[in-house]
C-alpha atoms as a PDB file:
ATOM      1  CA  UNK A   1       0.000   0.000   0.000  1.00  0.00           C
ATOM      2  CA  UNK A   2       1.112   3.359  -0.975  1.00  0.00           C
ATOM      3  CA  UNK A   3      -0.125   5.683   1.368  1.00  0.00           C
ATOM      4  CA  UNK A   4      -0.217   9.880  -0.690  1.00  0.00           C
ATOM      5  CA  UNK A   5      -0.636  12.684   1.973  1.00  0.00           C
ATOM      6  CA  UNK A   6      -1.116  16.123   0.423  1.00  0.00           C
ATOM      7  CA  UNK A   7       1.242  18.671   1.107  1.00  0.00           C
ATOM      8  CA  UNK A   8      -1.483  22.335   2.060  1.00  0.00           C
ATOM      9  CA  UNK A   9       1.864  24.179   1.935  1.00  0.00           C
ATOM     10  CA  UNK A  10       2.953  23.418  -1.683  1.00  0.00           C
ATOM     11  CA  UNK A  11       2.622  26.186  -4.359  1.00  0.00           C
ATOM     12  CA  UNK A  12       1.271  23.427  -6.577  1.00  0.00           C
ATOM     13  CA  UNK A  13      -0.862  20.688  -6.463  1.00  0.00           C
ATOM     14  CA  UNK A  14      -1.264  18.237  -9.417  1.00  0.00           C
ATOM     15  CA  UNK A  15      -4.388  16.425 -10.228  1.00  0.00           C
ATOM     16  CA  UNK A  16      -2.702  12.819 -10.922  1.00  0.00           C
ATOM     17  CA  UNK A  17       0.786  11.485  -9.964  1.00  0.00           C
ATOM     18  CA  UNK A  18       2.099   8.797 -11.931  1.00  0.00           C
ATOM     19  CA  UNK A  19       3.444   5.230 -10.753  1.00  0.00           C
ATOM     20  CA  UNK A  20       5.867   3.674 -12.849  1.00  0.00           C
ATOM     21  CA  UNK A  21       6.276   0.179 -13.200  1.00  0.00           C
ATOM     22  CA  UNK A  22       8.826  -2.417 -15.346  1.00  0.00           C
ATOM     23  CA  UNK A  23       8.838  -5.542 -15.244  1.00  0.00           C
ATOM     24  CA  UNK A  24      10.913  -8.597 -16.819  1.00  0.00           C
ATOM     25  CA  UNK A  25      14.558  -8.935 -18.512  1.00  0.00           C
ATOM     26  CA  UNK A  26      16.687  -9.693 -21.446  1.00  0.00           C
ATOM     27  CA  UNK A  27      20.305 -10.105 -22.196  1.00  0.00           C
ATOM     28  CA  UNK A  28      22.610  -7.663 -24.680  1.00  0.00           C
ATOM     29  CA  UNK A  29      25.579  -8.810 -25.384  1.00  0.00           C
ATOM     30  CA  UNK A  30      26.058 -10.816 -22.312  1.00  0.00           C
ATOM     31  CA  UNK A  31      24.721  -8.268 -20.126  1.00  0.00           C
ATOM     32  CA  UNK A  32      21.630  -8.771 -18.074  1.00  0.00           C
ATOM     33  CA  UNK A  33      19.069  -5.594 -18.683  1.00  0.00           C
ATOM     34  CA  UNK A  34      16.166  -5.158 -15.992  1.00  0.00           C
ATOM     35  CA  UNK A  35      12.939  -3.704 -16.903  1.00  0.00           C
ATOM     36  CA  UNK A  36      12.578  -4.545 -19.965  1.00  0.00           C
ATOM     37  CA  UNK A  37       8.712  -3.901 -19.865  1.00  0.00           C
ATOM     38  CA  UNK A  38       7.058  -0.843 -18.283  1.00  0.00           C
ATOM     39  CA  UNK A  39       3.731   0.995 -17.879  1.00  0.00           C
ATOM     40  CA  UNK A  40       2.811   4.075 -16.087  1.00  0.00           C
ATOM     41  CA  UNK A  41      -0.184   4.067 -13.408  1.00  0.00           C
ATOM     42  CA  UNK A  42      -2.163   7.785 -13.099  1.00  0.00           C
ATOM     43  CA  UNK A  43      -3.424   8.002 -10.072  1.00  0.00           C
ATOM     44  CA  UNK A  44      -6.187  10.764  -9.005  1.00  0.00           C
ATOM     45  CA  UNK A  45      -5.535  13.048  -6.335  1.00  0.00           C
ATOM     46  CA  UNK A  46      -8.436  14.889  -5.725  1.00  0.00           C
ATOM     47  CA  UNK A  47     -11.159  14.158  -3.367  1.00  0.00           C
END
């Protein structure tokens, strides 16, 4: 669980924040490369 507590003192507040997240692996040229697969989450922030 990601717990997102809003900040009443910040100049800006933005609507969404984004969550990345990658998932599996490949090898180039012998070298083992992470995250191979991504997406990015919005999530809303207003009430």
């Amino acid at each position: 669980m990601i717990d997102l507590v809003s900040d009443n003192n910040a100049s800006h507040q933005p609507a969404t924040f984004k969550i990345g997240v990658e998932v599996g692996s490949d090898k180039k040229d012998g070298i083992k490369v992470m995250g191979t697969h991504s997406i990015e989450i919005p999530i809303l922030l207003t009430n």
